[in-house]
N, C-alpha and C. Protein backbone atom coordinates (compact mmCIF):
# COMPACT_ATOMS: atom_id res chain seq x y z
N UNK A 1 -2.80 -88.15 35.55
CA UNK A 1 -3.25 -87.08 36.41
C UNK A 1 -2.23 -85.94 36.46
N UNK A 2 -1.15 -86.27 36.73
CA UNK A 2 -0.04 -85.26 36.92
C UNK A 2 -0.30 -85.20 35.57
N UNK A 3 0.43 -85.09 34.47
CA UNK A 3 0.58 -84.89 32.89
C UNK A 3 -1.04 -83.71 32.89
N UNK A 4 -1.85 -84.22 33.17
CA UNK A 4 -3.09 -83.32 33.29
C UNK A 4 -3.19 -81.82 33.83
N UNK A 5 -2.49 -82.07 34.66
CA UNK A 5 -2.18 -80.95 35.52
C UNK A 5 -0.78 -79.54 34.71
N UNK A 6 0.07 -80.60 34.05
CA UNK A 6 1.13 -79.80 33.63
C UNK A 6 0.11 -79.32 32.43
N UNK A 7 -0.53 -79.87 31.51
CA UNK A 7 -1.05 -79.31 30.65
C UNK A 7 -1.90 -78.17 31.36
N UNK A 8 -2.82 -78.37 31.68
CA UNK A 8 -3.79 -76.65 31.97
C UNK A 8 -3.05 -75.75 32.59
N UNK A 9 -1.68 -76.33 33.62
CA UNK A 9 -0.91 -74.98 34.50
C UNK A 9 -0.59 -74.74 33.54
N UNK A 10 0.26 -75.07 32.03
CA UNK A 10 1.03 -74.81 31.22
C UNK A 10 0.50 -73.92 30.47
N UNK A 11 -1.01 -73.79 30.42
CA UNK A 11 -2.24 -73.21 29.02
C UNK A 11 -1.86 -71.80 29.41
N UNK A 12 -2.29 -71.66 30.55
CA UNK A 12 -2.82 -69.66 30.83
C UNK A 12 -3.29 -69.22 30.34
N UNK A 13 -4.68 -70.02 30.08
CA UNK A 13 -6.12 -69.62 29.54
C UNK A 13 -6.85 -69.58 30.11
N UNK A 14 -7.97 -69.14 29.68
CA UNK A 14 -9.29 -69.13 30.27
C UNK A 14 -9.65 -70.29 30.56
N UNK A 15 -9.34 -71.50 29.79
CA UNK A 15 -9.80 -72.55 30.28
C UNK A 15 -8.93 -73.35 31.08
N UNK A 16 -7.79 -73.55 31.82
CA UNK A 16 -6.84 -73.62 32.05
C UNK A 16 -7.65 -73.42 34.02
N UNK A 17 -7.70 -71.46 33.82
CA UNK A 17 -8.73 -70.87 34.87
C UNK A 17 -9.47 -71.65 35.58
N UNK A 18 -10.65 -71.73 34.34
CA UNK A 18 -11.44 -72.49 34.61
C UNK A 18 -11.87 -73.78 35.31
N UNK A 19 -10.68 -74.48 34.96
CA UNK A 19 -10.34 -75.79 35.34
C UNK A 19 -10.28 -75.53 36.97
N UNK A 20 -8.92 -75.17 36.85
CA UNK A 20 -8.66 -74.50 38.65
C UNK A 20 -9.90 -74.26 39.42
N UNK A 21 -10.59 -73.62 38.72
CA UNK A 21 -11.68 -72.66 39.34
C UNK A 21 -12.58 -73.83 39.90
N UNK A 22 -13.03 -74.33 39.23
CA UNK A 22 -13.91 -75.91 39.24
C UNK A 22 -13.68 -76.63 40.09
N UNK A 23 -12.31 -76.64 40.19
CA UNK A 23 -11.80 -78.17 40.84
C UNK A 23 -11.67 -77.67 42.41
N UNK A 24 -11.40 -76.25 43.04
CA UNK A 24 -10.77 -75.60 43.65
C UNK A 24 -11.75 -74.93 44.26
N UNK A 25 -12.73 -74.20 44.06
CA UNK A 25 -13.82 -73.17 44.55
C UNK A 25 -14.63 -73.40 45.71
N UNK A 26 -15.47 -74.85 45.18
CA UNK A 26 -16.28 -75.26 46.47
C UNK A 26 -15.22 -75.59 47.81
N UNK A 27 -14.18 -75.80 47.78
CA UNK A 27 -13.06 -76.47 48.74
C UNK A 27 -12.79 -75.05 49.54
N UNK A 28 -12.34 -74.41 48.56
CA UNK A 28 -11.77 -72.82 49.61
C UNK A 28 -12.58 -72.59 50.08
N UNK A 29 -14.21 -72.07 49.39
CA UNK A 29 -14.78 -71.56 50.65
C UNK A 29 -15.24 -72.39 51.99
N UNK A 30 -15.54 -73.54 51.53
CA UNK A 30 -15.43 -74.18 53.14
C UNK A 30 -14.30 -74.38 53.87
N UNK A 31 -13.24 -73.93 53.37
CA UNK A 31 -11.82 -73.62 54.45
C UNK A 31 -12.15 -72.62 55.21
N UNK A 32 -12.26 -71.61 54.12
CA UNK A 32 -12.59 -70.06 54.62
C UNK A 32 -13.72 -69.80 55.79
N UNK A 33 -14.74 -71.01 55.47
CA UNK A 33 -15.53 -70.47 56.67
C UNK A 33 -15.06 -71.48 57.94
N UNK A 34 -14.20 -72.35 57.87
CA UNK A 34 -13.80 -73.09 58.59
C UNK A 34 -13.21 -72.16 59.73
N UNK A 35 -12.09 -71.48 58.62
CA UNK A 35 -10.61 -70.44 59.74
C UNK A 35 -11.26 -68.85 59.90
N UNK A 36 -12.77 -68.26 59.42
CA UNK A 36 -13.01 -67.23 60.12
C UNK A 36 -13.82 -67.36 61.12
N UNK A 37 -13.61 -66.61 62.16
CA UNK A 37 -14.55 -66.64 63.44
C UNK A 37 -15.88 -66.55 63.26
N UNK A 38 -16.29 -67.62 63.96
CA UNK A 38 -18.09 -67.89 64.02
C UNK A 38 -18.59 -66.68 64.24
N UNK A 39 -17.93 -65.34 64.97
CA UNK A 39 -19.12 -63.86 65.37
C UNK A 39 -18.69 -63.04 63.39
N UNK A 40 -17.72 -63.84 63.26
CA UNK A 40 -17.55 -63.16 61.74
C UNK A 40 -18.70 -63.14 60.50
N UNK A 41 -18.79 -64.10 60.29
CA UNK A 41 -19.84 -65.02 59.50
C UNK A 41 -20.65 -64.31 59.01
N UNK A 42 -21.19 -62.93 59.53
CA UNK A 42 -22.24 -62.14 59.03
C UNK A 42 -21.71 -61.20 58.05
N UNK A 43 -20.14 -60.45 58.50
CA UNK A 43 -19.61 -59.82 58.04
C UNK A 43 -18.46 -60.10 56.99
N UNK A 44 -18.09 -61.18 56.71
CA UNK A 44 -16.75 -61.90 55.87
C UNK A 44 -17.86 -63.21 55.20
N UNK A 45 -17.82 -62.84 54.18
CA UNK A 45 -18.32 -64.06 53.36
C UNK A 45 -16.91 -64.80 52.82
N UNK A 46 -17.66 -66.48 52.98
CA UNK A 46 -16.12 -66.97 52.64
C UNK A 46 -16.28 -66.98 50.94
N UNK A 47 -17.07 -67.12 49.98
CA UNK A 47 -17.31 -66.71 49.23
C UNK A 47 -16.05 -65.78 48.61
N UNK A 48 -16.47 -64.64 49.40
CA UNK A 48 -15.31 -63.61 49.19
C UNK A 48 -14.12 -63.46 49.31
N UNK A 49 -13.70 -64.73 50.37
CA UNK A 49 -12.32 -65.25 50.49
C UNK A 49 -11.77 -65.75 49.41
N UNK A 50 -12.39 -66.88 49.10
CA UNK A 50 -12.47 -67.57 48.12
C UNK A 50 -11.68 -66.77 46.37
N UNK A 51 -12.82 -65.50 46.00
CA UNK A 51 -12.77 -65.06 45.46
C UNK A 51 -11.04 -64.41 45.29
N UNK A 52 -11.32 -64.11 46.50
CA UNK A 52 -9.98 -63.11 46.18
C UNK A 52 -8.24 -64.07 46.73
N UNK A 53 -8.63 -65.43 47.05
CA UNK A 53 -7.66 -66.24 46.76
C UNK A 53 -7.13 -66.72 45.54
N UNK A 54 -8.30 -66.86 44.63
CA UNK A 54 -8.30 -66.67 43.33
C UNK A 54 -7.64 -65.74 42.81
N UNK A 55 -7.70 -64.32 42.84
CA UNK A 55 -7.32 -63.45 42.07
C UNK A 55 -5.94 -63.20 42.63
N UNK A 56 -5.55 -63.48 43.59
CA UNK A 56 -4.65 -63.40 43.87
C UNK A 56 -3.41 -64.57 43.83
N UNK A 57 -3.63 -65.68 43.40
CA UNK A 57 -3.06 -66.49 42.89
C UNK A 57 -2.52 -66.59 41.46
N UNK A 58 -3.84 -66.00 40.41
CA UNK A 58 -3.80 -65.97 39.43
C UNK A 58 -3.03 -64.72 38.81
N UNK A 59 -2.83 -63.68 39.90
CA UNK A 59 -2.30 -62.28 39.29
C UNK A 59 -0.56 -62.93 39.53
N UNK A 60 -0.46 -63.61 40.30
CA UNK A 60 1.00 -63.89 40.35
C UNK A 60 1.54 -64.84 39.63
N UNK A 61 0.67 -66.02 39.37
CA UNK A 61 0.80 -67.44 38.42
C UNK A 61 1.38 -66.75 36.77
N UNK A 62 0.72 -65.24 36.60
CA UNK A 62 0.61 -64.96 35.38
C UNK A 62 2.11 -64.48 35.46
N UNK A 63 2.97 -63.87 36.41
CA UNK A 63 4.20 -63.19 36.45
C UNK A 63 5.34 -64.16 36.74
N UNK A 64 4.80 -65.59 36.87
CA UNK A 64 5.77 -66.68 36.99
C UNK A 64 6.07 -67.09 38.30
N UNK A 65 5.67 -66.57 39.23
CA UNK A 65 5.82 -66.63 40.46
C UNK A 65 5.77 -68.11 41.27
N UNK A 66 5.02 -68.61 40.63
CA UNK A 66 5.27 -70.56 41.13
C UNK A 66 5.86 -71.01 40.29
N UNK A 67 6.03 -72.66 41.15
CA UNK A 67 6.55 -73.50 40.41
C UNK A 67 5.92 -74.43 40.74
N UNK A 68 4.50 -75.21 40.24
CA UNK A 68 4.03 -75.93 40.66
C UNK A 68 3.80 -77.77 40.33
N UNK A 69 3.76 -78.28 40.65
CA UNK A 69 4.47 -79.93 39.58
C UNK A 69 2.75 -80.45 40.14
N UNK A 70 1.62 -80.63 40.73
CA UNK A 70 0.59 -81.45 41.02
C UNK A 70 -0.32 -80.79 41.67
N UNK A 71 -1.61 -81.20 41.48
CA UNK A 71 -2.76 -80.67 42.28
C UNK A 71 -2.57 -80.34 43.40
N UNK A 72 -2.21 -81.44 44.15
CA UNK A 72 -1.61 -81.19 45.42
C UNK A 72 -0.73 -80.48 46.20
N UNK A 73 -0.01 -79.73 45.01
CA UNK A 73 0.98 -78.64 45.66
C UNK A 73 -0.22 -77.61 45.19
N UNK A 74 -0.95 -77.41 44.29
CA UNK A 74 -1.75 -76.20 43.90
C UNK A 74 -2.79 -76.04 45.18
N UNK A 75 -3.07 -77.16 45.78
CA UNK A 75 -4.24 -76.90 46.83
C UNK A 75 -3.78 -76.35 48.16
N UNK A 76 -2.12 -77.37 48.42
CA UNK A 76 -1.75 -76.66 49.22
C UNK A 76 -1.17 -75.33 49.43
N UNK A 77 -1.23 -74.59 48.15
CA UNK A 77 -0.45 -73.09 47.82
C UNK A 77 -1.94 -71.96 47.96
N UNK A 78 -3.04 -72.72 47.81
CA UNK A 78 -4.03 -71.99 47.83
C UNK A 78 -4.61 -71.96 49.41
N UNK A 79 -4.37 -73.18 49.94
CA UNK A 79 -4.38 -73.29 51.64
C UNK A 79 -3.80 -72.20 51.97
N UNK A 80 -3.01 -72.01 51.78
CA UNK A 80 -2.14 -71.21 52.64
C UNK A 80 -2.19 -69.74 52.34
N UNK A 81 -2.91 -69.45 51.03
CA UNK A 81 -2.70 -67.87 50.35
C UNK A 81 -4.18 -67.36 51.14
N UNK A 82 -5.22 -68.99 51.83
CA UNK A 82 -6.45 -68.11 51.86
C UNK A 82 -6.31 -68.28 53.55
N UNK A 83 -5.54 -69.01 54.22
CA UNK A 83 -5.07 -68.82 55.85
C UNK A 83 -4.80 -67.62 56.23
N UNK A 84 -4.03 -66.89 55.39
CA UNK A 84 -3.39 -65.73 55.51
C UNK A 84 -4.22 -64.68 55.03
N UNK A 85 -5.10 -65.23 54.54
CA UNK A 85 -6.52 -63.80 54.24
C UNK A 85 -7.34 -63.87 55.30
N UNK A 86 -7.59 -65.31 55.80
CA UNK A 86 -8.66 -65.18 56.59
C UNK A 86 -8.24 -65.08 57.97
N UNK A 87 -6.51 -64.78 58.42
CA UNK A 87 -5.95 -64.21 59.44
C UNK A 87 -6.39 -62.64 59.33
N UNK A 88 -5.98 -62.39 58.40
CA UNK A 88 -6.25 -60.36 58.44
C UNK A 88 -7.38 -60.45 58.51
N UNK A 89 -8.27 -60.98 57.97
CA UNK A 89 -9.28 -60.49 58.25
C UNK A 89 -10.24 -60.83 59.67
N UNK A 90 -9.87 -61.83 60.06
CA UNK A 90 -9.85 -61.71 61.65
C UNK A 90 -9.61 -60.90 62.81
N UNK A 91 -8.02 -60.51 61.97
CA UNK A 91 -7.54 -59.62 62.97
C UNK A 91 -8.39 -58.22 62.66
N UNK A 92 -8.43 -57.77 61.53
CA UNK A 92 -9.59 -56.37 60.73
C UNK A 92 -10.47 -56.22 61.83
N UNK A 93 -11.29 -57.55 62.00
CA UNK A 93 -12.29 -57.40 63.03
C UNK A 93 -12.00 -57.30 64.43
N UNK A 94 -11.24 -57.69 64.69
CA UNK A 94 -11.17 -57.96 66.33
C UNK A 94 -10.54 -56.55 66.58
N UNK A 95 -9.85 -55.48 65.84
CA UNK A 95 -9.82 -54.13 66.31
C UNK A 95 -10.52 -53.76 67.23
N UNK A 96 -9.95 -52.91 68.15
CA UNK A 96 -10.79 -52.34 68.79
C UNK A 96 -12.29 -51.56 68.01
N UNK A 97 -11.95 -50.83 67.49
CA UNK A 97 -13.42 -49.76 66.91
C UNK A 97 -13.89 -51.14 66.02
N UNK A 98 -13.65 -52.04 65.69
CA UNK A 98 -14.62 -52.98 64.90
C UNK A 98 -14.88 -53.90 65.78
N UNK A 99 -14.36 -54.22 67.04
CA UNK A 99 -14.53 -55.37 67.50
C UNK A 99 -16.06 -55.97 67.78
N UNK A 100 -16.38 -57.03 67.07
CA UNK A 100 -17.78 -57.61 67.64
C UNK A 100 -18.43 -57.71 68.28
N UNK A 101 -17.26 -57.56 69.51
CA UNK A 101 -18.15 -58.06 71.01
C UNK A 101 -18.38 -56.49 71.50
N UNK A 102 -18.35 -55.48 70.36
CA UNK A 102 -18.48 -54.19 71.63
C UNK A 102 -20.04 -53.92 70.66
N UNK A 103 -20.45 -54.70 69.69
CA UNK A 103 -21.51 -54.20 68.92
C UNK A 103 -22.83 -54.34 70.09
N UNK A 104 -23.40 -53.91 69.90
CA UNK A 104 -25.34 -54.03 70.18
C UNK A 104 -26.07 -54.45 69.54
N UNK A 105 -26.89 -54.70 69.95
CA UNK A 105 -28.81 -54.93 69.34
C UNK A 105 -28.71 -53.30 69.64
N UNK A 106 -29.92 -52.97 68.57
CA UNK A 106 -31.03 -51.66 68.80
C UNK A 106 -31.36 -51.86 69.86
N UNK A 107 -32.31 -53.16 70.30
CA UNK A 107 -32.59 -53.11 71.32
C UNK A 107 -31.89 -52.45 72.94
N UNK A 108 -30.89 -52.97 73.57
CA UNK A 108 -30.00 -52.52 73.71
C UNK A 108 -29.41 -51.46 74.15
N UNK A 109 -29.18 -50.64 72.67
CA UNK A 109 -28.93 -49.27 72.46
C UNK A 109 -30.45 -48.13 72.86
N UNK A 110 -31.59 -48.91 72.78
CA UNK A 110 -32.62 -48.34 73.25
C UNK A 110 -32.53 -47.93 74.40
N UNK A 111 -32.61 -49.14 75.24
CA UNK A 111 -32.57 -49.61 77.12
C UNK A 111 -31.61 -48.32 77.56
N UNK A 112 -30.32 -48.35 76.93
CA UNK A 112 -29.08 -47.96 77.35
C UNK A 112 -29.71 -46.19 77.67
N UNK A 113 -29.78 -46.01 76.35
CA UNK A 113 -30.54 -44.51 76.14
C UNK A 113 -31.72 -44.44 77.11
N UNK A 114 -32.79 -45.00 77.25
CA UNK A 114 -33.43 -44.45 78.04
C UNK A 114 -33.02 -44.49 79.53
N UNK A 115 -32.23 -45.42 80.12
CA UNK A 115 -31.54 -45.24 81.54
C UNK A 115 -30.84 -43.82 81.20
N UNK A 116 -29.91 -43.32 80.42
CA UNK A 116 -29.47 -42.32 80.20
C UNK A 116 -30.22 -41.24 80.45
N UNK A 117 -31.43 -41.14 80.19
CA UNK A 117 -32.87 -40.10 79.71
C UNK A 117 -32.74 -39.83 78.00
N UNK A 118 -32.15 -40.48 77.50
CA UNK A 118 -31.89 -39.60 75.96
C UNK A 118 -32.82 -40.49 75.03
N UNK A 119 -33.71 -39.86 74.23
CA UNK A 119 -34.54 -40.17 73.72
C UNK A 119 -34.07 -40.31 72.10
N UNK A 120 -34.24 -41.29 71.28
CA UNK A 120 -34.30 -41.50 69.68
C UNK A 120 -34.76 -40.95 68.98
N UNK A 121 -34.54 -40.43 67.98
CA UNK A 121 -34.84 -39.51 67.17
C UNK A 121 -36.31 -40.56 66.18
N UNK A 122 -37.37 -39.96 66.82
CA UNK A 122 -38.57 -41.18 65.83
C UNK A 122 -39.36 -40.13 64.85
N UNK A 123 -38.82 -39.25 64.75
CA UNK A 123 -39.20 -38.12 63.76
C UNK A 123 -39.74 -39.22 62.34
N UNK A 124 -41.44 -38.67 61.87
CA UNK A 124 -41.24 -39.49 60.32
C UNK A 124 -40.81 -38.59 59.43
N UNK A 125 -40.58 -39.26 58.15
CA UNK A 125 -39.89 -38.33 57.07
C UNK A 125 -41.07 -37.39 56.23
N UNK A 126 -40.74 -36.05 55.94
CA UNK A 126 -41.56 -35.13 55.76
C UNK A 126 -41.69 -35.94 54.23
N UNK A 127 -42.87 -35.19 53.50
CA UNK A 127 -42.21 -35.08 52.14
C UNK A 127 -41.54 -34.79 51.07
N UNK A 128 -40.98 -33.83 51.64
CA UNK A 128 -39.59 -33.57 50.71
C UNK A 128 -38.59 -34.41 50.93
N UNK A 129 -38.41 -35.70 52.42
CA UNK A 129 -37.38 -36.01 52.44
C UNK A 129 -37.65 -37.12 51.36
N UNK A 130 -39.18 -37.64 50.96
CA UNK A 130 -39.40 -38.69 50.64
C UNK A 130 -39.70 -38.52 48.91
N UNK A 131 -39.78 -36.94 48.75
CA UNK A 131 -39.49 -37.26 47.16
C UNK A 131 -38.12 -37.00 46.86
N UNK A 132 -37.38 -36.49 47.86
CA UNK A 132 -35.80 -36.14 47.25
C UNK A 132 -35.17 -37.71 47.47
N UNK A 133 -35.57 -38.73 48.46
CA UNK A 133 -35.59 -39.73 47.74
C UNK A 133 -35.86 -40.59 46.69
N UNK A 134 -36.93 -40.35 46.62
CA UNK A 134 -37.82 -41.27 44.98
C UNK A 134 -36.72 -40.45 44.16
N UNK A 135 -36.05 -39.09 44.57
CA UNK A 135 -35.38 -38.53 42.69
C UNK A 135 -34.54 -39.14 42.83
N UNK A 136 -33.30 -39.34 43.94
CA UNK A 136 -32.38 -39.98 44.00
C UNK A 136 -31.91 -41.00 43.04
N UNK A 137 -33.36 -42.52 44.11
CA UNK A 137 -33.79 -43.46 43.80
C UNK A 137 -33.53 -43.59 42.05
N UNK A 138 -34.67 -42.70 41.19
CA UNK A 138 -34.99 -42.47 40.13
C UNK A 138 -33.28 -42.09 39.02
N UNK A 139 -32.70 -41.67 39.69
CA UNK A 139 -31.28 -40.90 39.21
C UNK A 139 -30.47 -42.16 38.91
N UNK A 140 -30.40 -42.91 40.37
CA UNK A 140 -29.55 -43.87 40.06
C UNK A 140 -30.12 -45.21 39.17
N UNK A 141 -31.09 -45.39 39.28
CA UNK A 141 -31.69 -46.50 38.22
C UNK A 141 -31.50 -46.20 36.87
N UNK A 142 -31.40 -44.78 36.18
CA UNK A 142 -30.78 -44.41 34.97
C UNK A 142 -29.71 -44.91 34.34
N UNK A 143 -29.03 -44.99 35.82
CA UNK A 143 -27.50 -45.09 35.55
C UNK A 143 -26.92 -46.91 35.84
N UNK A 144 -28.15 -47.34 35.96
CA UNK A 144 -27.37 -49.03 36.10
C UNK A 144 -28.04 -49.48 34.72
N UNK A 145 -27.54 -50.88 34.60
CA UNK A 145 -28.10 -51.56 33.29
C UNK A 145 -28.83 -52.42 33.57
N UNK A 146 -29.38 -53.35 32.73
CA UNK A 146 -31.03 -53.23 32.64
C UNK A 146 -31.01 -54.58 33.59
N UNK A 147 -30.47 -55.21 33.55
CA UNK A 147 -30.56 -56.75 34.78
C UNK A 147 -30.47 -55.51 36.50
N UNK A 148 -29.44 -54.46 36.57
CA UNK A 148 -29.51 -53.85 37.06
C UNK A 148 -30.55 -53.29 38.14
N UNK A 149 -31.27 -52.42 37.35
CA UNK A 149 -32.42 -51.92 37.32
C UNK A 149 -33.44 -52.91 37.92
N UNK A 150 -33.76 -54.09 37.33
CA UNK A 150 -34.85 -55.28 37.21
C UNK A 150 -34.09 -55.60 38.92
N UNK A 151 -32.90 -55.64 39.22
CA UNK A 151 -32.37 -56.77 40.29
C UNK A 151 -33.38 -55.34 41.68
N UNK A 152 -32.91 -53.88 41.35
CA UNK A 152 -33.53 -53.12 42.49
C UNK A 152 -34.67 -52.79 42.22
N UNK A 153 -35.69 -52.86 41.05
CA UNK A 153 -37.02 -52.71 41.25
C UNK A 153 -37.48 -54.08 42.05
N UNK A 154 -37.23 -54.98 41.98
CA UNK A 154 -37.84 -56.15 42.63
C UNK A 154 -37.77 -56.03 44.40
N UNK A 155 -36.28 -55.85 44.57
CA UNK A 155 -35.86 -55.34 45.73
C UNK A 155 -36.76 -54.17 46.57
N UNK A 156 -36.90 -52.79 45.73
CA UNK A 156 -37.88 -52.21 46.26
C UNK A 156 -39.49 -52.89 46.22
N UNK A 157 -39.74 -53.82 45.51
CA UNK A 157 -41.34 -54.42 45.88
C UNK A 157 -41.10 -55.64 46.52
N UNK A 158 -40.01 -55.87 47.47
CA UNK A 158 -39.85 -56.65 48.80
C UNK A 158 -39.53 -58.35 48.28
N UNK A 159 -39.01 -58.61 47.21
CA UNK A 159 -38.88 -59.67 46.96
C UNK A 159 -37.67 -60.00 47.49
N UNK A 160 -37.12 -61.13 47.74
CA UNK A 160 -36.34 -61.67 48.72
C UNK A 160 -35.29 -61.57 47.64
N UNK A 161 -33.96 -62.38 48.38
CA UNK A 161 -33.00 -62.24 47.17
C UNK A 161 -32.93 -63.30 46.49
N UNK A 162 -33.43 -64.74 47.18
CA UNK A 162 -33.40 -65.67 46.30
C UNK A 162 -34.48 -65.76 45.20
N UNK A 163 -35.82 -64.95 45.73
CA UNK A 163 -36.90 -64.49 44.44
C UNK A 163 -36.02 -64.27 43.24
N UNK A 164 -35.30 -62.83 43.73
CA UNK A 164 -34.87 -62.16 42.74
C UNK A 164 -33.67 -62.69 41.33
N UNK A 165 -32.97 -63.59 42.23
CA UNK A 165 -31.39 -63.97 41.54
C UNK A 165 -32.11 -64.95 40.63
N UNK A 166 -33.80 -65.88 41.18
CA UNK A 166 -34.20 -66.43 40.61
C UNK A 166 -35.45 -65.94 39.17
N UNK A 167 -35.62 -64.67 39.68
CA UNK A 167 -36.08 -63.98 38.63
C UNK A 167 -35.26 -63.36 37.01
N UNK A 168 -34.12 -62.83 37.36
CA UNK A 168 -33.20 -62.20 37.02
C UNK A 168 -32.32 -63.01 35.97
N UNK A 169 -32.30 -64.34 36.72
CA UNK A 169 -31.14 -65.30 36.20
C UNK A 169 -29.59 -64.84 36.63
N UNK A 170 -29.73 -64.25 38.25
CA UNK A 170 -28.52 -64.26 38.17
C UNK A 170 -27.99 -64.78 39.76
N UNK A 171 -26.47 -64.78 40.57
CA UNK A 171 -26.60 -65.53 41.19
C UNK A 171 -27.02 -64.75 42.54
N UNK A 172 -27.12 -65.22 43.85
CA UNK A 172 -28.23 -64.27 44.80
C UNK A 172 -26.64 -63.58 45.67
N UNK A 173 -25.68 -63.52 45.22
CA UNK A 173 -24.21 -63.15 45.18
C UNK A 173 -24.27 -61.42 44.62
N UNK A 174 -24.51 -61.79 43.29
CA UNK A 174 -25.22 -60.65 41.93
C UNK A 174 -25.97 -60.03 42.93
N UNK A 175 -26.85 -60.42 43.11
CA UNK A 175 -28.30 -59.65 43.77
C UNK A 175 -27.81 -58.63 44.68
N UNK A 176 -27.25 -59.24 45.84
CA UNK A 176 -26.57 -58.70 46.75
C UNK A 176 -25.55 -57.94 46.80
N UNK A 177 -24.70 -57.52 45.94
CA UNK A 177 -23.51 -56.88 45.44
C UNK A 177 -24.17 -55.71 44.73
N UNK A 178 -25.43 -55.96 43.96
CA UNK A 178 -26.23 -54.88 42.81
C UNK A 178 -27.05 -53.90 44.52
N UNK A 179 -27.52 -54.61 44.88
CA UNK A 179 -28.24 -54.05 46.13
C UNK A 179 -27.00 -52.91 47.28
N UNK A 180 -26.27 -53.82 47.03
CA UNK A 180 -25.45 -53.13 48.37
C UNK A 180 -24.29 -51.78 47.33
N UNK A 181 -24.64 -51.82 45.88
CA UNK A 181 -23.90 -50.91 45.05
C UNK A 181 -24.89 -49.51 44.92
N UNK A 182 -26.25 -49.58 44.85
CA UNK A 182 -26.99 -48.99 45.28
C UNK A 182 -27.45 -48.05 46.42
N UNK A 183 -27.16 -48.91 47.65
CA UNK A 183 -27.01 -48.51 48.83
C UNK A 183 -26.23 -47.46 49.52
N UNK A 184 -24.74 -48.10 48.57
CA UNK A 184 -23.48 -46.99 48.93
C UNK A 184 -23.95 -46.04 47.94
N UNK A 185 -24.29 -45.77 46.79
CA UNK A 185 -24.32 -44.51 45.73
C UNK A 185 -25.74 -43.42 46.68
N UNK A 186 -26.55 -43.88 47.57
CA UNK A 186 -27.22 -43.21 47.39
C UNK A 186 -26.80 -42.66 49.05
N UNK A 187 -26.07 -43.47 49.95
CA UNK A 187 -25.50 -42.97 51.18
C UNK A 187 -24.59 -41.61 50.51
N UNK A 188 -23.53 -42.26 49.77
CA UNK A 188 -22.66 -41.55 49.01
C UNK A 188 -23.32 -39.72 48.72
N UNK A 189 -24.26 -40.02 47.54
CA UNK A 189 -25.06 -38.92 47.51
C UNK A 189 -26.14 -37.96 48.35
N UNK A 190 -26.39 -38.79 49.50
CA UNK A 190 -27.13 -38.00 50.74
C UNK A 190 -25.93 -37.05 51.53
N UNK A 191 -24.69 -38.04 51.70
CA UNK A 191 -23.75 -36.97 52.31
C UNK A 191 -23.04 -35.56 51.77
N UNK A 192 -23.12 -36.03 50.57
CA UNK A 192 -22.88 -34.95 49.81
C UNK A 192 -23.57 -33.63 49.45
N UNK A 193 -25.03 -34.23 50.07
CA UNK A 193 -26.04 -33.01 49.84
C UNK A 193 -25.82 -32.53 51.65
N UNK A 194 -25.89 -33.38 52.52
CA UNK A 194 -25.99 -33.06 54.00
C UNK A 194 -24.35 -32.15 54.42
């Protein structure tokens, strides 16, 4: 087992990676969702912890930075690289201007406003707002590639994400990352026109 271990730390290959990756992945993220706060959960995927415990292990492993002799020191070096992620990012949230507990429901924010007298803007969208969307829309689908494309046409005809990742062949991670890359390009480009 040990001898096992010196060989793949020793490789600094892809498969080497890999190995780590395998043995190591499903474990972090259930740490990760272990040590972030339950109001977090919506906003911090441990997933993403995960991820970037990874890359951040591996950007330093490559500059010599450990010295590692057994699994067991590797798990506990990764304990501790993703404690310390999923501290900041605790603390990220609990800021004041981010803090959770100051969020609302719409609902809520409705009530609040109308005790106020201030009324919501329920204006519908003319049609110019709704074809200078479709061009948008149309602009940026040019510009992704073709799993791309396929992951937000489905999306716009309301298919879920596990439909989709299962349509696509890709994972509902993909889906969600292609969706939310979309999202920002076209916020991105509304402000820029506004």
């Amino acid at each position: 087992m040990a001898d096992e271990f010196i060989r793949i730390s020793a490789a600094q290959s892809d498969g080497a990676a890999d190995a780590i990756f395998r043995r190591y992945a499903d474990r972090l993220i259930d740490f990760a969702r272990e040590q972030l706060e339950s109001g977090l959960r919506g906003k911090i995927d441990p997933d993403d912890v995960m991820q970037s415990v990874m890359r951040s292990f591996f950007r330093r492993q490559r500059n010599g930075a450990y010295e590692l002799t057994s699994w067991e020191s590797l798990w506990y070096l990764l304990v501790q690289i993703a404690r310390r992620k999923c501290i900041r990012k605790n603390g990220f949230y609990r800021a004041e201007k981010r803090d959770r507990l100051r969020e609302q429901s719409l609902q809520s924010v409705e009530e609040d406003s109308k005790q106020q007298g201030w009324q919501l803007d329920e204006r519908q969208p003319t049609v110019e707002d709704v074809m200078a969307l479709q061009d948008t829309v149309e602009w940026i689908m040019t510009e992704l590639m073709p799993v791309q494309r396929g992951i937000v046409s489905l999306h716009l005809q309301g298919a879920s994400t596990d439909e989709i990742a299962e349509q696509v062949d890709r994972s509902r991670r993909t889906v969600r990352r292609t969706i939310k890359l979309v999202r920002d390009e076209i916020q991105k480009l509304h402000s820029e026109i506004v």
